[in-house]
C-alpha atoms as a PDB file:
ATOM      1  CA  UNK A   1      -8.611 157.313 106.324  1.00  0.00           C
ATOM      2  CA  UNK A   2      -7.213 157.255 109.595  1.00  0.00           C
ATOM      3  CA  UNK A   3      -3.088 156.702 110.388  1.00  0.00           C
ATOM      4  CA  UNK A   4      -4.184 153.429 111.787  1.00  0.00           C
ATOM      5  CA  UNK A   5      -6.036 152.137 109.252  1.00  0.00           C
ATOM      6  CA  UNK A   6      -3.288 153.224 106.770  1.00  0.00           C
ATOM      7  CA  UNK A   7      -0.668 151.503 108.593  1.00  0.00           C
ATOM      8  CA  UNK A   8      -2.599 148.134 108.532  1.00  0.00           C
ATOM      9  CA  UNK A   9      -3.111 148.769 104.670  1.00  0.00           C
ATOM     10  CA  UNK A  10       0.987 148.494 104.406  1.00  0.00           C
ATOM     11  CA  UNK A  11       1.543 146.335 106.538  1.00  0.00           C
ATOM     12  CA  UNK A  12      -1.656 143.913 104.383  1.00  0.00           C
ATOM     13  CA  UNK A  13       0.365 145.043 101.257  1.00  0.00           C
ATOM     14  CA  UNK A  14       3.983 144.164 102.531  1.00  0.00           C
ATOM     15  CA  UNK A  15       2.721 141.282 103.418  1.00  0.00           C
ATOM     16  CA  UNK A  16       0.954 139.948 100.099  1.00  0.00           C
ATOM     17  CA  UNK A  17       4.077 141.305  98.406  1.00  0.00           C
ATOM     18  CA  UNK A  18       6.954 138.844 100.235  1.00  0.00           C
ATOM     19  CA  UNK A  19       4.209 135.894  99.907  1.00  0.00           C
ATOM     20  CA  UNK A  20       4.140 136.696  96.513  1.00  0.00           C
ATOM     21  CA  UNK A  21       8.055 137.172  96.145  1.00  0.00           C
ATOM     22  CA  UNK A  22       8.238 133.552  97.333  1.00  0.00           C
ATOM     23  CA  UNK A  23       6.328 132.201  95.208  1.00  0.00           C
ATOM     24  CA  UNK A  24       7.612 133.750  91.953  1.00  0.00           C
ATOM     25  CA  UNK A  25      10.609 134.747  92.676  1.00  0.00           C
ATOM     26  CA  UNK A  26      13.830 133.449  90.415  1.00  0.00           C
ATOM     27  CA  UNK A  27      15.589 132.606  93.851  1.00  0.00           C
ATOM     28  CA  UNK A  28      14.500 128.695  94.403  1.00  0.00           C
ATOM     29  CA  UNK A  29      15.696 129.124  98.143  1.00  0.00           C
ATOM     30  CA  UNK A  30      13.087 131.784  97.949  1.00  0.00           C
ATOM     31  CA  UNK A  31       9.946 129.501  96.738  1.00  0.00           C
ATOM     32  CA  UNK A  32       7.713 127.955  99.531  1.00  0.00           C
ATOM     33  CA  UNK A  33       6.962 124.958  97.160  1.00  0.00           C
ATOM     34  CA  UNK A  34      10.933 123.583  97.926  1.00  0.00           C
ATOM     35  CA  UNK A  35      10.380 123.474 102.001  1.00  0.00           C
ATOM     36  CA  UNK A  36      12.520 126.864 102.380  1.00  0.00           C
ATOM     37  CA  UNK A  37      10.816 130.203 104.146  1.00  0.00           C
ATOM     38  CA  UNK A  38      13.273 132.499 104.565  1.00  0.00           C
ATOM     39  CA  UNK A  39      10.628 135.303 105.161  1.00  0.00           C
ATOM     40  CA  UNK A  40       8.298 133.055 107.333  1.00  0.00           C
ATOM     41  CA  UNK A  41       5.051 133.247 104.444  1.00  0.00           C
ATOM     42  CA  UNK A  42       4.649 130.103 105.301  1.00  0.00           C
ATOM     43  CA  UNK A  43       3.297 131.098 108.935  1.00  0.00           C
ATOM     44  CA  UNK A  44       0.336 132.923 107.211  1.00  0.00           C
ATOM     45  CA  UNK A  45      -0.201 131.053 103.855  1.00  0.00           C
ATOM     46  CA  UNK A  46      -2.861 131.705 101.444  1.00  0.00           C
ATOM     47  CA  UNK A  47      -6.525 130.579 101.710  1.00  0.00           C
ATOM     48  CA  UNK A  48      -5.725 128.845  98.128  1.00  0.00           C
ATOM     49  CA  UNK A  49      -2.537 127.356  99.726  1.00  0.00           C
ATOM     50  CA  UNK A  50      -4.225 125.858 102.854  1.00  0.00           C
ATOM     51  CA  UNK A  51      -6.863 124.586 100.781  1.00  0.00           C
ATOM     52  CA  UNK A  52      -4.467 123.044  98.460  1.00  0.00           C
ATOM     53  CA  UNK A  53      -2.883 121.588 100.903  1.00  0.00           C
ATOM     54  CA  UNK A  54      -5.885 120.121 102.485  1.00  0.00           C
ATOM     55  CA  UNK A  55      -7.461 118.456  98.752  1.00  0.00           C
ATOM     56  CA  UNK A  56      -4.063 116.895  98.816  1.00  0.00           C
ATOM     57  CA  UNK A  57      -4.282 115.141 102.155  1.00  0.00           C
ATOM     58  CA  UNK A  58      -7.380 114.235 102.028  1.00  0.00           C
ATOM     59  CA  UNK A  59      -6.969 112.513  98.679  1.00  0.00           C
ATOM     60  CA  UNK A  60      -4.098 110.535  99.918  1.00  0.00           C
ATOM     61  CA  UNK A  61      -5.986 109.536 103.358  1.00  0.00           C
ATOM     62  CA  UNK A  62      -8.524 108.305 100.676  1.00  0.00           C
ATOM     63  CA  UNK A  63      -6.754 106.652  98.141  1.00  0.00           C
ATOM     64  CA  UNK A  64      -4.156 105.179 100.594  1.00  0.00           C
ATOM     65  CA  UNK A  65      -1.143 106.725  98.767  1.00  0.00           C
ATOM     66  CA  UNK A  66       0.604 108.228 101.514  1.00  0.00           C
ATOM     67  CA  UNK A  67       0.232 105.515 104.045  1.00  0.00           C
ATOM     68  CA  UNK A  68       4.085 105.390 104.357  1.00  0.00           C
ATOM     69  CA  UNK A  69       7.339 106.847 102.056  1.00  0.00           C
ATOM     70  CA  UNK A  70       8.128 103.882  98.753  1.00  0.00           C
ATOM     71  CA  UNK A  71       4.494 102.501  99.574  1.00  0.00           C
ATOM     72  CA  UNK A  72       2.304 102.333  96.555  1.00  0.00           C
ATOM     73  CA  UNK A  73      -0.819 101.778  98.283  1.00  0.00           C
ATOM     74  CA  UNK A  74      -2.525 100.518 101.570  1.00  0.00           C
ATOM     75  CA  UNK A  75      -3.828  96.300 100.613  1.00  0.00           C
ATOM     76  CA  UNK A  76      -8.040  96.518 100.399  1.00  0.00           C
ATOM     77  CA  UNK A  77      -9.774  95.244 103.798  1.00  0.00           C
ATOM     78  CA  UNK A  78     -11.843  91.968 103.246  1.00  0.00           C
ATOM     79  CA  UNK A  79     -14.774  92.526 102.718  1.00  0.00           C
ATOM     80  CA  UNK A  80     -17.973  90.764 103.874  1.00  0.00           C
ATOM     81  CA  UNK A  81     -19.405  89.822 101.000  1.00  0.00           C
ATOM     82  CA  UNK A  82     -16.079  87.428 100.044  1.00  0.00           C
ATOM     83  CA  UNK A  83     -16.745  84.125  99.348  1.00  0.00           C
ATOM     84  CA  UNK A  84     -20.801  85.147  99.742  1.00  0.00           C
ATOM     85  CA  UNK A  85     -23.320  83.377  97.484  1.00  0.00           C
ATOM     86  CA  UNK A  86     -25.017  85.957  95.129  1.00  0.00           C
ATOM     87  CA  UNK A  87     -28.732  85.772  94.812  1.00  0.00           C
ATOM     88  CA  UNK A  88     -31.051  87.774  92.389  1.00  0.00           C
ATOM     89  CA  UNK A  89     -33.985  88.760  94.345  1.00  0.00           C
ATOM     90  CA  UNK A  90     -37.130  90.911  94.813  1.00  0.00           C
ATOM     91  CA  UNK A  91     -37.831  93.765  96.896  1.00  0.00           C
ATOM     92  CA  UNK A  92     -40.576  92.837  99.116  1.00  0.00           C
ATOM     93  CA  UNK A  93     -42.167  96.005 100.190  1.00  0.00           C
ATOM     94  CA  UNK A  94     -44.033  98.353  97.350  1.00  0.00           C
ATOM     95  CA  UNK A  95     -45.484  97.707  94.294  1.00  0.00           C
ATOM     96  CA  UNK A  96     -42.253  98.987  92.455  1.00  0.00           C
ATOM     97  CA  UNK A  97     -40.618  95.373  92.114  1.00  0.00           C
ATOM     98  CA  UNK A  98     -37.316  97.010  92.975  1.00  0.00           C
ATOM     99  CA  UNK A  99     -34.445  93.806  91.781  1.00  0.00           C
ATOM    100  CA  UNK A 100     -31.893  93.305  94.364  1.00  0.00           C
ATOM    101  CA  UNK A 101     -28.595  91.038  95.092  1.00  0.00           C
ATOM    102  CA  UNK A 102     -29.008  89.110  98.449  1.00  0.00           C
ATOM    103  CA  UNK A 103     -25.404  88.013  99.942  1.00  0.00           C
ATOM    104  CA  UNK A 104     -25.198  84.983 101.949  1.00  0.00           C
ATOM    105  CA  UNK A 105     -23.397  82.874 103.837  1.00  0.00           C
ATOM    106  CA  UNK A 106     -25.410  79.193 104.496  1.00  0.00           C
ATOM    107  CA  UNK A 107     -28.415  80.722 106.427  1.00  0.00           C
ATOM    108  CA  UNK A 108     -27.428  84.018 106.933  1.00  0.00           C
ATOM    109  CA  UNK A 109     -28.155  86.747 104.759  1.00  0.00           C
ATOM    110  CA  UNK A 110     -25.033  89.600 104.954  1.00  0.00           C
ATOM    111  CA  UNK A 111     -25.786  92.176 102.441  1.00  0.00           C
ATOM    112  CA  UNK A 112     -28.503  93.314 100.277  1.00  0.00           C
ATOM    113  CA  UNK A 113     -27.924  95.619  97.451  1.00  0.00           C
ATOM    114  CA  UNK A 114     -29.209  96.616  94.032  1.00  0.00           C
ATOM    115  CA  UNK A 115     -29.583  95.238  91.242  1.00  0.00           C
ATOM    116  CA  UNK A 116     -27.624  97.052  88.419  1.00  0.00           C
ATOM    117  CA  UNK A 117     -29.381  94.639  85.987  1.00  0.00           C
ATOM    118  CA  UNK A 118     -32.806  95.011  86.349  1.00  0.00           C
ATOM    119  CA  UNK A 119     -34.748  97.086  84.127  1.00  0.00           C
ATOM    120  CA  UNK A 120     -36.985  98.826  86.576  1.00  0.00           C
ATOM    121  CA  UNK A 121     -34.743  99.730  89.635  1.00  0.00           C
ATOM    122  CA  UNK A 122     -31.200 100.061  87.261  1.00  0.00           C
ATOM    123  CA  UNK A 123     -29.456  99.152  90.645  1.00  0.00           C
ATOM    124  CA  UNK A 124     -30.995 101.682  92.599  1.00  0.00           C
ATOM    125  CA  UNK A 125     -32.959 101.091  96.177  1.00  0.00           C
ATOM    126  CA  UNK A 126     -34.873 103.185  98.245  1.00  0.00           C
ATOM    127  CA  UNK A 127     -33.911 103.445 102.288  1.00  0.00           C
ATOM    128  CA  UNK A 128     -36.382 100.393 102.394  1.00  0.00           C
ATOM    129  CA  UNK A 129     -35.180  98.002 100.064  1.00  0.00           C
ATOM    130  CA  UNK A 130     -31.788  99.061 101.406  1.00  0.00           C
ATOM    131  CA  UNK A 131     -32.171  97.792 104.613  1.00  0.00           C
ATOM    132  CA  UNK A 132     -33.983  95.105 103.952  1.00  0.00           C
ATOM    133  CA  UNK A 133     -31.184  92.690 105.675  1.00  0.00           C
ATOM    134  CA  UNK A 134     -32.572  94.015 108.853  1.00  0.00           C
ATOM    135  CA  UNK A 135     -35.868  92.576 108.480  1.00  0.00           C
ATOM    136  CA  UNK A 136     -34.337  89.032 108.313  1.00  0.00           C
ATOM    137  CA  UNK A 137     -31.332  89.639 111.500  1.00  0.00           C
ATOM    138  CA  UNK A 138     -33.628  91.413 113.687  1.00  0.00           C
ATOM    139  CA  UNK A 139     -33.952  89.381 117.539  1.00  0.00           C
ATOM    140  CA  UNK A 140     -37.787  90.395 116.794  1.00  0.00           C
ATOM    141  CA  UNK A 141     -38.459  88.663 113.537  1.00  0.00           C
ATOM    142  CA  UNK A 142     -41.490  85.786 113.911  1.00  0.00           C
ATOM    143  CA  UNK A 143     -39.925  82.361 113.545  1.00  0.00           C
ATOM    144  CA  UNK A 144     -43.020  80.086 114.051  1.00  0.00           C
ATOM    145  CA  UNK A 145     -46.796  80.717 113.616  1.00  0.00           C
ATOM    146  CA  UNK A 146     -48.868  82.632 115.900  1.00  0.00           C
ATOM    147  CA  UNK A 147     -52.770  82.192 116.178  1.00  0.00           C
ATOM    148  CA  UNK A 148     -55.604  84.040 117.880  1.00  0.00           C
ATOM    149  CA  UNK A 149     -58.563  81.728 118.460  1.00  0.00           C
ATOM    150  CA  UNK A 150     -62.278  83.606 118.067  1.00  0.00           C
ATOM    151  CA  UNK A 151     -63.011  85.478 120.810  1.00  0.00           C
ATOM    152  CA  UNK A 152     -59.370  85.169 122.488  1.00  0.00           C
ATOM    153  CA  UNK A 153     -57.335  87.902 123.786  1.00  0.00           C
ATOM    154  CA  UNK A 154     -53.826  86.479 123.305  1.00  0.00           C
ATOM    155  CA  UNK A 155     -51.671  84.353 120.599  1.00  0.00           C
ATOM    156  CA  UNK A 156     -50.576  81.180 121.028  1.00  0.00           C
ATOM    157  CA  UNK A 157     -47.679  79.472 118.857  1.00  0.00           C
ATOM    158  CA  UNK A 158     -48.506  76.757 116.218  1.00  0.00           C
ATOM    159  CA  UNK A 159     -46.569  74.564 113.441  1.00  0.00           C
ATOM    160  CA  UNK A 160     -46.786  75.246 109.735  1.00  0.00           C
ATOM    161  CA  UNK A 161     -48.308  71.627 109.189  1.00  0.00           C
ATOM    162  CA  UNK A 162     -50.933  72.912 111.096  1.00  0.00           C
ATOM    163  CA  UNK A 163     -51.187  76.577 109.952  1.00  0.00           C
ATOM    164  CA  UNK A 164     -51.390  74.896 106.329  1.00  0.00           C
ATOM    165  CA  UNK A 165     -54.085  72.132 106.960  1.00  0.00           C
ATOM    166  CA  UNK A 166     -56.009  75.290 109.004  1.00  0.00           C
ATOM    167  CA  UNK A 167     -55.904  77.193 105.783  1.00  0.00           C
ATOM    168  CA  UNK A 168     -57.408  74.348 103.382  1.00  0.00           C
ATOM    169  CA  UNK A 169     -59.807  73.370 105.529  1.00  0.00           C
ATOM    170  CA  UNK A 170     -61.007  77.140 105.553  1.00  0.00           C
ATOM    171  CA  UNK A 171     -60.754  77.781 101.853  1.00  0.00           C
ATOM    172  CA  UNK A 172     -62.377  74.567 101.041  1.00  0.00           C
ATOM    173  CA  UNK A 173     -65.615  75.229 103.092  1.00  0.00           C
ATOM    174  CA  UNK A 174     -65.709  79.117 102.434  1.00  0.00           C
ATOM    175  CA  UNK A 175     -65.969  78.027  98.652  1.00  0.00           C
ATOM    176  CA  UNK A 176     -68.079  74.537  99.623  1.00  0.00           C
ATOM    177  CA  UNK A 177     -70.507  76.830 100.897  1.00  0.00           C
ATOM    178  CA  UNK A 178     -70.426  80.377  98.486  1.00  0.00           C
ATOM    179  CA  UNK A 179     -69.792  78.213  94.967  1.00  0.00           C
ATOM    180  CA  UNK A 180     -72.404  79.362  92.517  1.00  0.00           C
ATOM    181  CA  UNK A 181     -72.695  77.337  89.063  1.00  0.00           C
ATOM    182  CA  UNK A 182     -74.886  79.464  87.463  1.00  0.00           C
ATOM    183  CA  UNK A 183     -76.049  82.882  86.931  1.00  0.00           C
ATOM    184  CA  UNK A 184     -79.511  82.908  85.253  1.00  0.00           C
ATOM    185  CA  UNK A 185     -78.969  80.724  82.472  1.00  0.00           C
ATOM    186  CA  UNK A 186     -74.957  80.866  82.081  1.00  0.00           C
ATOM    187  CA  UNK A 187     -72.528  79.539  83.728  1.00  0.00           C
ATOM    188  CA  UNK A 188     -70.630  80.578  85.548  1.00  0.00           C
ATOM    189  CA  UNK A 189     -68.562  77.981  88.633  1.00  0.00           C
ATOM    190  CA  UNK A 190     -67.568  80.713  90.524  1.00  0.00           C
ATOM    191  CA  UNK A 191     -67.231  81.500  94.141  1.00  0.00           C
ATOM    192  CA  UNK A 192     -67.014  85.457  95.798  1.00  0.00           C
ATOM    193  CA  UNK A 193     -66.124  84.911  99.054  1.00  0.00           C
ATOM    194  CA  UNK A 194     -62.911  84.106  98.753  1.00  0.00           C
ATOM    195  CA  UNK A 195     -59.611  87.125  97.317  1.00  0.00           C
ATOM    196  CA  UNK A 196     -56.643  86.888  96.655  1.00  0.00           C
ATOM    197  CA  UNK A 197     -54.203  89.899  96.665  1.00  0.00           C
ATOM    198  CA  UNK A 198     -50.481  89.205  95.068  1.00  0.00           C
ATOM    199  CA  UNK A 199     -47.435  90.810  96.642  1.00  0.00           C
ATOM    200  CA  UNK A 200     -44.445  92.759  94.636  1.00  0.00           C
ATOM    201  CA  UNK A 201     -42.181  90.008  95.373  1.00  0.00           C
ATOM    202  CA  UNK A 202     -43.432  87.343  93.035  1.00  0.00           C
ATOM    203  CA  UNK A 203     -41.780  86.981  89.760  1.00  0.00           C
ATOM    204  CA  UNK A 204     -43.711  86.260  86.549  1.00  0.00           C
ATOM    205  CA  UNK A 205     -43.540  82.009  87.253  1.00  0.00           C
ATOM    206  CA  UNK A 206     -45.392  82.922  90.803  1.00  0.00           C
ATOM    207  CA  UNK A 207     -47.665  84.976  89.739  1.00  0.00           C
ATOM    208  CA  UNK A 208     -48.491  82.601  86.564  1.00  0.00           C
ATOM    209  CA  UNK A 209     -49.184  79.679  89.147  1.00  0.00           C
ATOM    210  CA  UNK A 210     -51.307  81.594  91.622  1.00  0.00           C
ATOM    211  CA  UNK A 211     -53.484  82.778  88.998  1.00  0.00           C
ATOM    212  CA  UNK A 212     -53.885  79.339  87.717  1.00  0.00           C
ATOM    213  CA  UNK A 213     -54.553  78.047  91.305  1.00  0.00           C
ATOM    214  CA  UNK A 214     -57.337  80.679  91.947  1.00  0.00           C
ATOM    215  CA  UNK A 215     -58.475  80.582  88.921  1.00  0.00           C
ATOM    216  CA  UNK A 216     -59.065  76.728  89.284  1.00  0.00           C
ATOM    217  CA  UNK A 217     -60.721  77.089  92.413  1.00  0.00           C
ATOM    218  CA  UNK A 218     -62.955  79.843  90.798  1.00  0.00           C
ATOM    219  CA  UNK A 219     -62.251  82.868  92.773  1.00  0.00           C
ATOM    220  CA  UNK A 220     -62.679  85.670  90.512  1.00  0.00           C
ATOM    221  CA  UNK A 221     -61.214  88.617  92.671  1.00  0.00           C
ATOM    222  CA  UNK A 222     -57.859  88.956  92.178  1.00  0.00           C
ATOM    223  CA  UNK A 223     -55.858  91.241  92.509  1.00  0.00           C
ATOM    224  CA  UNK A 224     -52.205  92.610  92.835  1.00  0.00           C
ATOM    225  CA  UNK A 225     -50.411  94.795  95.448  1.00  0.00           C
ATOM    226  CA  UNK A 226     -49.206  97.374  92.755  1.00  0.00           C
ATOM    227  CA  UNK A 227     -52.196  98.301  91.563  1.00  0.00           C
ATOM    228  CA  UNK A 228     -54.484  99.150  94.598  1.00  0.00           C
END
């Protein structure tokens, strides 16, 4: 070993030695815990010091703690969800039927979040469901109907009275002119023209009604969102 590398190996040891003096020693001037540093350790403290000293501050930045001396605690910020009506909901994307809590204020929906009650999701939501306010306050969202005529290149706004009178008048002669009674010699009153596909979002009293209503107009493809 060279000279210079054996004076850096006293001057390491000296070192670790008066850091180590302050911390044990039976002088309490002498302990770096009081405030005191007669020996200036406290210029070069230990990694476990500094990072001691760091847990601590950041726990009191987070807890509020050390906002100011004889404070017990920073007050919580409002939040936005105060005074919010609380709405058990579906997630309307995938097939998982995620359950989620819709926040909202009149009209406007402020927070989405899950459901810690539902069996499937346990609270849980994937980046998705999540975000799902988004969908509704987005400047892009569709407010009103848009239709393409046949053999038209561009959309044209219309009114749900008419959008739903379009749609009856389309199912009814669709199954007007598909409805078969009979298939050889049993019957059958069917029509297979017409499917209908059911989305994540409906609950078990949707679901029960739309099959009933498809059933009664005897379409026999149905299906569900889940499952394809």
């Amino acid at each position: 070993m060279s000279p210079r590398h054996r004076a850096r190996g006293r001057a390491a040891i000296s070192k670790r030695g008066r850091r180590k003096q302050g911390r044990t020693g039976s002088d309490p001037t002498a302990d770096d815990r009081t405030g005191n540093d007669p020996d200036g350790s406290l210029d070069d403290p230990s990694r476990r010091d500094f990072l001691k000293t760091a847990g601590l501050g950041t726990a009191a930045a987070v807890t509020g703690t050390a906002i100011a001396p004889g404070t017990a605690g920073a007050a919580r910020p409002p939040l936005k969800t105060d005074g919010a009506t609380q709405t058990v909901t579906v997630c309307p994307f995938c097939g998982v039927g995620c359950g989620q809590i819709a926040y909202t204020d009149g009209d406007k929906l402020l927070h989405v979040e899950g459901d810690p009650d539902h069996p499937i999701s346990e609270g849980t939501l994937c980046s998705k469901g999540a975000a799902l306010s988004q969908v509704t306050n987005n400047p892009r969202r569709l407010q009103q109907v848009m239709y393409r005529a046949p053999g038209s290149s561009k959309f044209e706004p219309r009114s749900w009275e008419w959008a739903f009178a379009r749609i009856a008048e389309r199912v009814k002669a669709t199954r007007d002119a598909s409805f078969q009674t009979k298939s050889g010699e049993q019957t059958v009153n069917r029509t297979e023209a017409i499917a209908c596909l059911g989305g994540a979002a409906l609950d078990n009293e949707e679901c029960y009604l739309l099959v009933k209503a498809m059933r009664t107009l005897g379409i026999t493809y149905i299906e569900h969102q889940a499952r394809i």
